[in-house]
Each structure stands twice: as C-alpha cells, then as structure tokens.
C-alpha atoms as a PDB file:
ATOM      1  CA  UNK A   1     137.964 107.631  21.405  1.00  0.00           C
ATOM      2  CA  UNK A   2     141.249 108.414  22.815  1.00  0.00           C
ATOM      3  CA  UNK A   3     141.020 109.870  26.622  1.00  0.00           C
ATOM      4  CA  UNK A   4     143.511 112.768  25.594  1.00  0.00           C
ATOM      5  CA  UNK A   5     140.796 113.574  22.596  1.00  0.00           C
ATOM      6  CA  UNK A   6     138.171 114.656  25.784  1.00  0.00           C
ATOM      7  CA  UNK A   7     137.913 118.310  27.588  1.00  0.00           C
ATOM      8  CA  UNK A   8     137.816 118.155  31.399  1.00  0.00           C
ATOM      9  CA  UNK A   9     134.009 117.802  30.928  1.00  0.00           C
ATOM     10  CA  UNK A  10     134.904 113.744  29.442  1.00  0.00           C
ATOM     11  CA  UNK A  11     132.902 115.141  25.989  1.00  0.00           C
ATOM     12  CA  UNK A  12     134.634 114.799  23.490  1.00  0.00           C
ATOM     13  CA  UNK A  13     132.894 117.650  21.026  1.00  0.00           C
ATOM     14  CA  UNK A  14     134.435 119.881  23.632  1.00  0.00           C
ATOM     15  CA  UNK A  15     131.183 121.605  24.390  1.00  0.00           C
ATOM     16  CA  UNK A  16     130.769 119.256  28.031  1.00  0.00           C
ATOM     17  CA  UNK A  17     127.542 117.383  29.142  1.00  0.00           C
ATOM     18  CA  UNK A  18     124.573 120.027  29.634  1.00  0.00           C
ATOM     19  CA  UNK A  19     123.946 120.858  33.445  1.00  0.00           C
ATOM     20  CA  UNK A  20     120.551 120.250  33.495  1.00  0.00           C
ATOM     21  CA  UNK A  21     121.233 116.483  32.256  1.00  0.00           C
ATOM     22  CA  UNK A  22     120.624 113.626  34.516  1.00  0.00           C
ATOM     23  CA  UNK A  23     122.558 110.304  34.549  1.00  0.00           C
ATOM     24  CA  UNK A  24     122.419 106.816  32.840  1.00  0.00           C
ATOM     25  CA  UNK A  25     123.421 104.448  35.364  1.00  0.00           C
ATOM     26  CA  UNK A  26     123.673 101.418  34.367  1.00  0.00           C
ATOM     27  CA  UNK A  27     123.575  98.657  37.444  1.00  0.00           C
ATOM     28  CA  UNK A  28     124.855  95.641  38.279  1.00  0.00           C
ATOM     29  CA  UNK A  29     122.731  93.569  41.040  1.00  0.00           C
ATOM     30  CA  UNK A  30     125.067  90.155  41.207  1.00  0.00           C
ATOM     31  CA  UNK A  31     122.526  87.789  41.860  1.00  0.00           C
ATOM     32  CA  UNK A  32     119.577  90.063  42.982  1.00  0.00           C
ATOM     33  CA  UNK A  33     119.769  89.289  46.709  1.00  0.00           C
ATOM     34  CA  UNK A  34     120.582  91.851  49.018  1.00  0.00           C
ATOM     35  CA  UNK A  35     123.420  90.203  50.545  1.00  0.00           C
ATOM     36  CA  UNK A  36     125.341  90.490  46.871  1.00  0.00           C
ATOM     37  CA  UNK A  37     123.958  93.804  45.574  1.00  0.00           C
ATOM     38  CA  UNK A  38     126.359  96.338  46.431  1.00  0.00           C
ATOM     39  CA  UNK A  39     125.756  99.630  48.495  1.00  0.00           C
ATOM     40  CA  UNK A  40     126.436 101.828  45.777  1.00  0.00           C
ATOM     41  CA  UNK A  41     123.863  99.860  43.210  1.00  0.00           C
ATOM     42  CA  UNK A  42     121.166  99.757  45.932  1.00  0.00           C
ATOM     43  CA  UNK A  43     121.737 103.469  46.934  1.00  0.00           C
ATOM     44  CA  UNK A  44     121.907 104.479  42.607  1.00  0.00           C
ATOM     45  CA  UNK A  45     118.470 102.636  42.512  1.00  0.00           C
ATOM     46  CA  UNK A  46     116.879 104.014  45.586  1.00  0.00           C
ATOM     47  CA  UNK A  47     117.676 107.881  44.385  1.00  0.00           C
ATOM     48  CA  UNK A  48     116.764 107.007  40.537  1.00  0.00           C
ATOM     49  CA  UNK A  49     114.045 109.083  38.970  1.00  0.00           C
ATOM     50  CA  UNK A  50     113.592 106.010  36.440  1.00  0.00           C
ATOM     51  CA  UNK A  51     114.230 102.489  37.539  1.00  0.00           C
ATOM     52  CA  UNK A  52     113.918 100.433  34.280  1.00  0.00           C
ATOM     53  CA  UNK A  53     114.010  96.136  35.563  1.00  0.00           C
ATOM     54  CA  UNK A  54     112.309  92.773  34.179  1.00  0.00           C
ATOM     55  CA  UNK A  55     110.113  91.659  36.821  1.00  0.00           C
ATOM     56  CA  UNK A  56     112.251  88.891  38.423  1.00  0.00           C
ATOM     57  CA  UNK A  57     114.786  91.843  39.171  1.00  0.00           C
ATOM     58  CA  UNK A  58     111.936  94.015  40.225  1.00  0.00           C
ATOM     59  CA  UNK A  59     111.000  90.992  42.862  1.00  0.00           C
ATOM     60  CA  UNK A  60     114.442  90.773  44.097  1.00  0.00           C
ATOM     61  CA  UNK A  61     115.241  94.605  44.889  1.00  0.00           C
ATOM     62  CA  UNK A  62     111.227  94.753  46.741  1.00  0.00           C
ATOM     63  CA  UNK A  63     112.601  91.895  48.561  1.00  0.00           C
ATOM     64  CA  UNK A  64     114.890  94.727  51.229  1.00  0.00           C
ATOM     65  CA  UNK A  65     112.849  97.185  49.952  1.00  0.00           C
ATOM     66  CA  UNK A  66     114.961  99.159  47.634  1.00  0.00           C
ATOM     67  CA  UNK A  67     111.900  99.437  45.094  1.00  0.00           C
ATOM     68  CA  UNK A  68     108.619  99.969  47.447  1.00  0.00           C
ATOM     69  CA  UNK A  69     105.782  97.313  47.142  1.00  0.00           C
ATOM     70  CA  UNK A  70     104.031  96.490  43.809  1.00  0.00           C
ATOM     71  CA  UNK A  71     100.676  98.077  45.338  1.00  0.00           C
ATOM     72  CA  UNK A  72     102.013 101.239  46.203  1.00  0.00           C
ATOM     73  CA  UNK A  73     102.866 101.672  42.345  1.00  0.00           C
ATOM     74  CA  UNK A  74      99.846 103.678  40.322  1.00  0.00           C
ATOM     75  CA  UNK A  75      99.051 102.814  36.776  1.00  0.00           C
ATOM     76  CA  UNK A  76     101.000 104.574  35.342  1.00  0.00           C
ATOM     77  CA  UNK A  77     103.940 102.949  36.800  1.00  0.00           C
ATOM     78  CA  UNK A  78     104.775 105.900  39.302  1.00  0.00           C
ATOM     79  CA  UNK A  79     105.277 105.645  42.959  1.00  0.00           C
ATOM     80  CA  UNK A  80     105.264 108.778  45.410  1.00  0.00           C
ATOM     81  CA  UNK A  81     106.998 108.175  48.418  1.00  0.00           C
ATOM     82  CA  UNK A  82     106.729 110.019  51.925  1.00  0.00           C
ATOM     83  CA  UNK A  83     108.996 112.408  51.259  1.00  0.00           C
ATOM     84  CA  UNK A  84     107.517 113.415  47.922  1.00  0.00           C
ATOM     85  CA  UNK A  85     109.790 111.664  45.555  1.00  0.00           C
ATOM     86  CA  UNK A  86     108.686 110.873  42.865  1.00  0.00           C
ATOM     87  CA  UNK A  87     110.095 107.110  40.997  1.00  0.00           C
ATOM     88  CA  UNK A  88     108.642 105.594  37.719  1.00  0.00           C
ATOM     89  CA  UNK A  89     109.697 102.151  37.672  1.00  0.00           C
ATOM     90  CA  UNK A  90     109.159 100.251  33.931  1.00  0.00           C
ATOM     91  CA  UNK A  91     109.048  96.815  33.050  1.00  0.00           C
ATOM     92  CA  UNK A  92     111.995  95.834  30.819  1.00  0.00           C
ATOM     93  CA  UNK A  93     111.953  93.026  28.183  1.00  0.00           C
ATOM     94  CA  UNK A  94     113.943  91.205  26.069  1.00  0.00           C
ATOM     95  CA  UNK A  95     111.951  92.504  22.979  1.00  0.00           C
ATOM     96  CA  UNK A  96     112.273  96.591  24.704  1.00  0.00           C
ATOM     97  CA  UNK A  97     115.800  96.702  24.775  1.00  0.00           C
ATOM     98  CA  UNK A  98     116.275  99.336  22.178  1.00  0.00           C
ATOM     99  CA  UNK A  99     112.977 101.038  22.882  1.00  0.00           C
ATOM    100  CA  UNK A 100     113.597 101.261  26.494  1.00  0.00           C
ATOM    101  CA  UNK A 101     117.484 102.199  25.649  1.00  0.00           C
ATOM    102  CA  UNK A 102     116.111 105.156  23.228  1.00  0.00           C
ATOM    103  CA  UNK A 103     113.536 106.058  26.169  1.00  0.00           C
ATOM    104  CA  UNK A 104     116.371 106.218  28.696  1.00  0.00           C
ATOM    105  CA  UNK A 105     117.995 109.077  26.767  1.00  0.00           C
ATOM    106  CA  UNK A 106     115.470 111.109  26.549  1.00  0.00           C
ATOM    107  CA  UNK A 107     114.531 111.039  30.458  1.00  0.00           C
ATOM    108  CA  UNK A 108     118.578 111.673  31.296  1.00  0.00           C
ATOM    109  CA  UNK A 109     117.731 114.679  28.448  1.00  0.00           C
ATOM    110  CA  UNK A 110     114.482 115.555  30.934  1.00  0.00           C
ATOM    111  CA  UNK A 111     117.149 115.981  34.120  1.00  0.00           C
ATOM    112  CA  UNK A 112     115.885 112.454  35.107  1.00  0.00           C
ATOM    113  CA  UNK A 113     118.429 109.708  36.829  1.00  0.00           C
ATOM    114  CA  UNK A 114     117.987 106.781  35.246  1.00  0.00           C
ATOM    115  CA  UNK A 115     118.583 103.029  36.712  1.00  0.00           C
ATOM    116  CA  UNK A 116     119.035 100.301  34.287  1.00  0.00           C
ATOM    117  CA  UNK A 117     119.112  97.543  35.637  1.00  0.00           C
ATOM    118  CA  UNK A 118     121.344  94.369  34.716  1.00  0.00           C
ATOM    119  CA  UNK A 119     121.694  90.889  36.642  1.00  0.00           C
ATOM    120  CA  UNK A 120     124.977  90.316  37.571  1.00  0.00           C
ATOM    121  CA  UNK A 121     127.572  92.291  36.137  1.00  0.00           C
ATOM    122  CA  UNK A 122     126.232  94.565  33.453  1.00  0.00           C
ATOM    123  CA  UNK A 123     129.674  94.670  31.085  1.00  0.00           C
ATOM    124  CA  UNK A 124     129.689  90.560  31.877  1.00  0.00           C
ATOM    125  CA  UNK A 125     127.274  89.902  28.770  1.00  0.00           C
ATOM    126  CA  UNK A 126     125.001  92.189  30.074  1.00  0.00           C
ATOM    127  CA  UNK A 127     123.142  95.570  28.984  1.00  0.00           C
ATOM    128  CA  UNK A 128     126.474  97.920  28.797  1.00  0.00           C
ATOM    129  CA  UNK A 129     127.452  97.460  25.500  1.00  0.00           C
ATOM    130  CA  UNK A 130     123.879  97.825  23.949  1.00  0.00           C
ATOM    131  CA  UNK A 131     123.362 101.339  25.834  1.00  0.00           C
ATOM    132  CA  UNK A 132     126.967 102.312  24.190  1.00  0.00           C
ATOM    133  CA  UNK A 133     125.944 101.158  21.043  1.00  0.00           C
ATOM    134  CA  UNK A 134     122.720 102.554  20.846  1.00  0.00           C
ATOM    135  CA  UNK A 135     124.516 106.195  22.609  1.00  0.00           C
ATOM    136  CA  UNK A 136     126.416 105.585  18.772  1.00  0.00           C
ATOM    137  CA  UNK A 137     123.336 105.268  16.711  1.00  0.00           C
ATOM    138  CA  UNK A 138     121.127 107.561  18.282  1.00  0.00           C
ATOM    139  CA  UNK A 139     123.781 110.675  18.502  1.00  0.00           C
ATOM    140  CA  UNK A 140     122.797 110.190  22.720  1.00  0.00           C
ATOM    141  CA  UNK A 141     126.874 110.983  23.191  1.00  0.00           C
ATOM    142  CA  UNK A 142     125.772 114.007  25.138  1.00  0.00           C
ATOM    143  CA  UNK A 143     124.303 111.371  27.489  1.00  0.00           C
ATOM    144  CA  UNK A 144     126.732 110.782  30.629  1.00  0.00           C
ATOM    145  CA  UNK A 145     126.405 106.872  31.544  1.00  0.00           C
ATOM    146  CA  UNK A 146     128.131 105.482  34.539  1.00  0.00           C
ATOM    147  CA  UNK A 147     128.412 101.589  35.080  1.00  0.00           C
ATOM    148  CA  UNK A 148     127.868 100.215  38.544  1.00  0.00           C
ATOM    149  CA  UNK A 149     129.493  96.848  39.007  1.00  0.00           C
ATOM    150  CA  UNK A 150     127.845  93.655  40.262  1.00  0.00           C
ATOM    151  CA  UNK A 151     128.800  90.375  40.856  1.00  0.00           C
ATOM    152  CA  UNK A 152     128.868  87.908  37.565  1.00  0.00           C
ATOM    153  CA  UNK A 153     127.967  84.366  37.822  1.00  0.00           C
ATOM    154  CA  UNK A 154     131.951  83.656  37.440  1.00  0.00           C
ATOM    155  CA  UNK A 155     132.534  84.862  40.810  1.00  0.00           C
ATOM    156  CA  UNK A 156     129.504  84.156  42.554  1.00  0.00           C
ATOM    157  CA  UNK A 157     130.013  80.420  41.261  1.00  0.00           C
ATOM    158  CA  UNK A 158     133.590  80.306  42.295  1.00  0.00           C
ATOM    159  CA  UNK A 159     132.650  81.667  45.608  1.00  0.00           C
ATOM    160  CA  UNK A 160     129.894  78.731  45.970  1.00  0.00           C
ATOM    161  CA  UNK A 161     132.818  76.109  45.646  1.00  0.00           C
ATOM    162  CA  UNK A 162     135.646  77.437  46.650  1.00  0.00           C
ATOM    163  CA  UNK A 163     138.625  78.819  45.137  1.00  0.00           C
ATOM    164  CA  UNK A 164     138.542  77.587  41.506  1.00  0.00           C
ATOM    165  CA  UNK A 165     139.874  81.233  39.901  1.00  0.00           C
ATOM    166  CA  UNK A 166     142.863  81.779  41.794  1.00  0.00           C
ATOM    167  CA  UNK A 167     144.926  81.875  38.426  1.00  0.00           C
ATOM    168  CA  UNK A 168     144.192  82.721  34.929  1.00  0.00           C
ATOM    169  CA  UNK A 169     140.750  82.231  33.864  1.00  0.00           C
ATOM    170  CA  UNK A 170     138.595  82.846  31.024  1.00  0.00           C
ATOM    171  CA  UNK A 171     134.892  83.183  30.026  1.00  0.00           C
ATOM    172  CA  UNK A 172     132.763  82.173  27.344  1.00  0.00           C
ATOM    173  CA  UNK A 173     129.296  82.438  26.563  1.00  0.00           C
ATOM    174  CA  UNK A 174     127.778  79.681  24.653  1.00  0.00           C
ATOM    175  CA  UNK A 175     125.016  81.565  23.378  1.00  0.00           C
ATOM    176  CA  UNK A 176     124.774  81.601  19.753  1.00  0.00           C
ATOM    177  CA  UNK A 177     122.100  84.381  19.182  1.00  0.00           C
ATOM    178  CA  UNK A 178     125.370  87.139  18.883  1.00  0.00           C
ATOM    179  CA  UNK A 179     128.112  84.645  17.817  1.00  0.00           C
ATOM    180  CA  UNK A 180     128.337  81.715  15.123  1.00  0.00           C
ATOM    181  CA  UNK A 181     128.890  78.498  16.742  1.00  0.00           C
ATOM    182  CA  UNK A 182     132.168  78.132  14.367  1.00  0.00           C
ATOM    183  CA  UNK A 183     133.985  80.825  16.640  1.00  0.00           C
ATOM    184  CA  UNK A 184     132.601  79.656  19.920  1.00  0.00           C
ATOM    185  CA  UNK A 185     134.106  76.468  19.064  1.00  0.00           C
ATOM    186  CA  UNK A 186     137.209  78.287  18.250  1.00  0.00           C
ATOM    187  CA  UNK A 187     137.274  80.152  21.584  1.00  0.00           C
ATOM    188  CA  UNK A 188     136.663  76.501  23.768  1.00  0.00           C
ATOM    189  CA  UNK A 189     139.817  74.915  21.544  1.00  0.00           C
ATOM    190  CA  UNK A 190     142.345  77.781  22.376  1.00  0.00           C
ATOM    191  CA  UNK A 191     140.892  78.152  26.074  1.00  0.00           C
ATOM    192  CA  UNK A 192     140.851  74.342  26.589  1.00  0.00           C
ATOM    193  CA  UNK A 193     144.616  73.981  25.424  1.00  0.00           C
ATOM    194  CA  UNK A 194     145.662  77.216  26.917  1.00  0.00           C
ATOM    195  CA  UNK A 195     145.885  76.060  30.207  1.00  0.00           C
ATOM    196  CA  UNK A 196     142.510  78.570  31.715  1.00  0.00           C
ATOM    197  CA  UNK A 197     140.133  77.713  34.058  1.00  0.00           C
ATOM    198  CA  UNK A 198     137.264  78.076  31.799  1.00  0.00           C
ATOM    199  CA  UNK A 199     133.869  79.526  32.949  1.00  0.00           C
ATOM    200  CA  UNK A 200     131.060  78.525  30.562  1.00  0.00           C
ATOM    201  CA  UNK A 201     128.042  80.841  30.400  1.00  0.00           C
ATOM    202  CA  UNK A 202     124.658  80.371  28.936  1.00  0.00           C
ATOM    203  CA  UNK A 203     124.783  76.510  29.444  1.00  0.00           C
ATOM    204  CA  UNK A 204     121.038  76.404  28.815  1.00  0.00           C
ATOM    205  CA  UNK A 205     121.926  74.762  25.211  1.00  0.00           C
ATOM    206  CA  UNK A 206     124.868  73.557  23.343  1.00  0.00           C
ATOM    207  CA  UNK A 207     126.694  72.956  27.061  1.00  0.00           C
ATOM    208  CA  UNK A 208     127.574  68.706  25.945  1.00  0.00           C
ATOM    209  CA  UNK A 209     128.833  69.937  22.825  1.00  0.00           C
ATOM    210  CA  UNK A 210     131.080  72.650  24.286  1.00  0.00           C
ATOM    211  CA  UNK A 211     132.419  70.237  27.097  1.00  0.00           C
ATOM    212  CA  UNK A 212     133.209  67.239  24.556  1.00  0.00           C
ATOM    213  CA  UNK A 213     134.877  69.964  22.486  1.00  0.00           C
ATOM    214  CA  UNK A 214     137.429  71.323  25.661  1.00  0.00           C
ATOM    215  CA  UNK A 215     137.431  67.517  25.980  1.00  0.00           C
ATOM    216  CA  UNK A 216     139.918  67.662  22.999  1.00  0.00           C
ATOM    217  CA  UNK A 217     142.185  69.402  24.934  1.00  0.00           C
ATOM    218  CA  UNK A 218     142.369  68.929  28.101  1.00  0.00           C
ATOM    219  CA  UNK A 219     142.273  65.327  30.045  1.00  0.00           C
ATOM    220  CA  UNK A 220     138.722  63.487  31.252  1.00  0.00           C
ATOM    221  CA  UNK A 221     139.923  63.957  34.890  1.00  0.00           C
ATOM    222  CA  UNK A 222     139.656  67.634  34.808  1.00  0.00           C
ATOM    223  CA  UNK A 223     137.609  68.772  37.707  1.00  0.00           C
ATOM    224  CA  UNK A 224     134.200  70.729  36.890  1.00  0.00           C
ATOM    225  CA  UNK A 225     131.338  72.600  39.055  1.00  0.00           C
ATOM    226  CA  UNK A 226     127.858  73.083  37.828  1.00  0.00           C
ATOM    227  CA  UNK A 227     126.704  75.556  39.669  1.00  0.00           C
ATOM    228  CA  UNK A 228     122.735  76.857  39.356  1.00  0.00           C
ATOM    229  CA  UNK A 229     121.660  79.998  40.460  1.00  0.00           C
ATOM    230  CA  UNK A 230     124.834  81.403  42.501  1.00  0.00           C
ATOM    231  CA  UNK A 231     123.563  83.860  45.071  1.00  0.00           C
ATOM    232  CA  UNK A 232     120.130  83.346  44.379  1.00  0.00           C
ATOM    233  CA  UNK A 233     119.012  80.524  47.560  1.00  0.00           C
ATOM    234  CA  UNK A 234     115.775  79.338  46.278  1.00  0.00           C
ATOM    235  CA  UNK A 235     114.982  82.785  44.756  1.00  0.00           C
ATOM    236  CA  UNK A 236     116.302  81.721  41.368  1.00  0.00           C
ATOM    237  CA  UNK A 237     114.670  79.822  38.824  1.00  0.00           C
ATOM    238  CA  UNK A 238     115.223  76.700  39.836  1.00  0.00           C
ATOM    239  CA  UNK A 239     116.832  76.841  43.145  1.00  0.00           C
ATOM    240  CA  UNK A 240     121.063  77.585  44.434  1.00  0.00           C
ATOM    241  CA  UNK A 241     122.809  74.247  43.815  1.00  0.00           C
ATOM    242  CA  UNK A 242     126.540  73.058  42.610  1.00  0.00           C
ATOM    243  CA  UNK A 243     127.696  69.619  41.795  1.00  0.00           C
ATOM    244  CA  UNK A 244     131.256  68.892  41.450  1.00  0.00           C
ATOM    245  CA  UNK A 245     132.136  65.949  38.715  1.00  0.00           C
ATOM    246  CA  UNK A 246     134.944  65.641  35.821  1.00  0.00           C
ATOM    247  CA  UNK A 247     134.900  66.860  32.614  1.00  0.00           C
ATOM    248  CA  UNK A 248     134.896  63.242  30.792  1.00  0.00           C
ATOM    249  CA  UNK A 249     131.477  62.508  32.887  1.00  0.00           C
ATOM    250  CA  UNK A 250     130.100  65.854  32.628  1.00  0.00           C
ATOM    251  CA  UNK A 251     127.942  65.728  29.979  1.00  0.00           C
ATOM    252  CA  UNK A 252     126.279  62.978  31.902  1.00  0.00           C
ATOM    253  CA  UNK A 253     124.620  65.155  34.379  1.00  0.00           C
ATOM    254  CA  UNK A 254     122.296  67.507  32.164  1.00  0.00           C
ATOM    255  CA  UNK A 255     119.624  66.493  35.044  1.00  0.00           C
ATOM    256  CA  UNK A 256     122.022  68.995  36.934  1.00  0.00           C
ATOM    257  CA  UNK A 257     121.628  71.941  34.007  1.00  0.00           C
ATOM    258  CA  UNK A 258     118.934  73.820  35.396  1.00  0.00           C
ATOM    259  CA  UNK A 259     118.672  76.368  32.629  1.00  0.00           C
ATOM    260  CA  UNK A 260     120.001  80.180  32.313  1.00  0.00           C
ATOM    261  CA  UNK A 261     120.916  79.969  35.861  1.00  0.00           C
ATOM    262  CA  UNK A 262     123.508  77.117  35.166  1.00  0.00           C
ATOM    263  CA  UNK A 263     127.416  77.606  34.627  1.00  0.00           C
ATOM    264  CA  UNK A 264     129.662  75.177  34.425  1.00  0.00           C
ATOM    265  CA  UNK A 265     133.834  75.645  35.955  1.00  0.00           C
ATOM    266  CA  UNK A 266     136.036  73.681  34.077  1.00  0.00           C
ATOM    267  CA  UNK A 267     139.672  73.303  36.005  1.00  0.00           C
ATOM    268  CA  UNK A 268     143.280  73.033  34.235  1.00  0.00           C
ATOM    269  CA  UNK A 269     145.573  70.554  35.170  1.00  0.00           C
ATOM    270  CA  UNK A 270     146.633  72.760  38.510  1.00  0.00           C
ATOM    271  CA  UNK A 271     142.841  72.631  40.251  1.00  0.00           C
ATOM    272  CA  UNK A 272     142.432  69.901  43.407  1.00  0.00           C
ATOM    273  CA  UNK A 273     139.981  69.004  45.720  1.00  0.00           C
ATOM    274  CA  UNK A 274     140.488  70.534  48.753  1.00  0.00           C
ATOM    275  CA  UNK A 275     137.936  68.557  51.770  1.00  0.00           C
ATOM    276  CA  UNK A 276     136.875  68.818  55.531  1.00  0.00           C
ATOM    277  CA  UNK A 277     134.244  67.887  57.327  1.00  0.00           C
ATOM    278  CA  UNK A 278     131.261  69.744  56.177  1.00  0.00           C
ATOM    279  CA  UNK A 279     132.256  69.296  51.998  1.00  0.00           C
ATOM    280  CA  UNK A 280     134.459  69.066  49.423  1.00  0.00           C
ATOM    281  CA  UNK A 281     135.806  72.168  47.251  1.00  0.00           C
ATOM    282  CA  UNK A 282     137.963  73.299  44.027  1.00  0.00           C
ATOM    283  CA  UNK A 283     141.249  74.977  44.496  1.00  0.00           C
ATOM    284  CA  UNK A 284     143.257  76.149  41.949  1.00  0.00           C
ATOM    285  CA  UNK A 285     146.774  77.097  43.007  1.00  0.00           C
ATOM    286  CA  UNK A 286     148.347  80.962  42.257  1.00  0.00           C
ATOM    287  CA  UNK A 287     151.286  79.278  41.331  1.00  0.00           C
ATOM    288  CA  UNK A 288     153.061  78.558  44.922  1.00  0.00           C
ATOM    289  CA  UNK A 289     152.510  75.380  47.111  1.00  0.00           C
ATOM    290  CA  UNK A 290     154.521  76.480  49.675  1.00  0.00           C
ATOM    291  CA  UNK A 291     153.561  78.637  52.008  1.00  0.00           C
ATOM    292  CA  UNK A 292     156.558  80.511  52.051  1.00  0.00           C
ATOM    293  CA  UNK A 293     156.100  81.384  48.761  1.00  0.00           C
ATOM    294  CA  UNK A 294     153.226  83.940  49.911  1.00  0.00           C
END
C-alpha cells in the first residue's frame, strides 16, 4: 500500500479507524529485564486493557512489577488494581498464535488496548509480521497496530562483547520451520563472501552446518562470539554467557550452544581483538583507523 494511497486517518478505504477502537500494540521487551525494556514498552504494557505474554515473559515484566503478582490475578485471568483498572493478562503459546491474533482484534474492536508481547524486537523474527498477515486474512485492516521496538539478540549480543557491528552487518535465522534449508544455505554463501559481519539466529540446530558452510567463504581465523542469553543474567534459560573463538574451531564448542538463547557473531576480515585488564573484546572498524578520520 502506497503512503500517498491513505487519508489523513492512515486508512486506506478512506473511511479512517472508528473512534471508539482501541490499539494493537505490539511490544518489544529486548531481553525481558527491566534494565533493557524500554520506557515506552513498559508504560504501553502497564496502561494495556489486554496484555497477551508466554509465561517466561510474564515472569520477567512481574519481576519490576509492570504486570502485578500472579496471586493477585482471578481465574479468569483479570486483575483489578487500586485504582479500579481493570487488566486481563492471557497466556500466549506457540500453538495460539492465530487464535490469540484473531482474539486481539476483536478486543481493539471492544475499545480495548491491547499488548502483545514479543521478546526482543518484535519485527526481528518476531510476532509483527503474523499480526499483519493475519490483519490481511481476517479483513482486521480497520485495526490500528503500532510496533514498539525492543532490543534483538543482535544488539544485545554485540553489546555483551563489544563492538562487533560497527560496519555492515547482516542477520540470518537458521530456523527451517519458515524457510527451506536450500535458501538458508544460499543466504550464509552470499553473506559469508560479502564481506558482513554475520549474526546467526536460532542456533539451537543446524548452527555446525551453517558455520562450515560461511567456512567456504571466509578464512578459519575469522573471529566469532557465542553469546547465550544477552540481557537475560541468570534469568534466561540457561544462564548470560559469551565465548569468543574462530570460525574454523567453532563448531567445536556446541558444549557452549545453550539452546534458543544462543547466537553466534561471525567477524569479516576487518574485526580484532581489542584487550585490557578485565577481558578481551571484538571490534570491527567503521572504516577509519585513524583517529582523525572521526
């Protein structure tokens, strides 16, 4: 849809979004620690009539107390706070996704705000493009959504270890539930020999075969990070850890793949080490050395 195709409502039928309709918001938490949610994520989920979250997300945001306590929630999932407000808070699934999605509509319909929640950053393969597909199918375009930003496990990662993304860098998930294997291996070849820092997601399975494929590309002493649970201290699944190696041993260390939490940072030719006292980091260049080049 062209922007110039939209009335100053942002419909494009012309007709505008109905007054009494609430909001689809869907939110970013970064990890799911307070110290990398964002104000304007916790403050969207604090005012939301309808908080939809898995349970792990639902721990993190009682954690500061931007969802009250699990006992002060009825049975029906509703909690009334002291002021009156009123917040249903439901338990999302991987199997509820389009149930939930469908469910969401119909409370923004009811003049409800609705929180869905996402880990990290919700367009980052997260819930975004599901709740615009499912807007498509279920003719929900009279539905405002707004996406709230969080951080991905990209930057959080980067963050853990340095400066790793300080050029061009790219992303792929190695998740074959949405994509073929044949074009994820297609996306590591033309990343690996393209020069990118590449950020591997979903390194819970098929992470030794993606690394011996960029392995064809790029040369063994090519700095990596594997970096579990960014963000998450020991609230994560298996506890916040990175371990910096090359990419001809890297495949070595799967004792160092925790799982979903894991993501691996494969340098170019440009990324260092960069040391002190306290530990040893990843540094890839803008493009200057000199610091007159700034």
């Amino acid at each position: 849809m062209s922007v110039d195709d939209t009335d100053s409502s942002g419909d494009a039928s012309g007709e505008g979004t109905p007054d009494e309709h609430g909001t689809l918001y869907v939110v970013g938490i970064g990890p799911g620690l307070p110290d990398h949610t964002t104000a304007k994520a916790k403050r969207v989920i604090e005012s939301a009539d309808v908080v939809i979250a898995s349970s792990l997300y639902q721990e993190f945001l009682r954690a500061d107390g931007t969802l009250p306590p699990e006992d002060a929630v009825d049975e029906d999932g509703v909690v009334t706070r002291e002021d009156g407000f009123e917040q249903e808070i439901v338990r999302s699934t991987m199997g509820r996704q389009i149930e939930l999605a469908r469910a969401a509509f119909d409370h923004v319909r009811e003049g409800k705000d609705v929180a869905h929640v996402s880990g990290g950053d919700p367009s980052v393969y997260g819930k975004s493009d599901l709740i615009f597909t499912m807007a498509e199918e279920e003719d929900a375009t009279d539905v405002p959504i707004e996406i709230v930003p969080g951080i991905t496990a990209a930057l959080g990662g980067a963050a853990n270890v340095g400066a790793p993304l300080c050029n061009d860098f790219c992303t792929v998930s190695l998740s074959d539930k949405w994509r073929g294997w044949d074009e994820i291996e297609e996306k590591l070849r033309a990343a690996a020999i393209s020069g990118f820092v590449i950020v591997l997601y979903n390194c819970w399975r098929n992470y030794e075969k993606a690394v011996e494929i960029v392995r064809e590309g790029r040369t063994d002493d090519a700095l990596v990070a594997i970096v579990n649970d960014a963000g998450r201290a020991d609230a994560g699944r298996n506890g916040e850890s990175h371990f910096i190696t090359t990419l001809g041993e890297a495949a070595d260390h799967d004792d160092k793949v925790s799982g979903m939490g894991t993501s691996l940072i494969i340098g170019n030719h440009e990324t260092e080490t960069w040391s002190n006292d306290d530990r040893t980091y990843l540094v890839t260049p803008r493009g200057g050395r000199d610091v007159d080049d700034f």
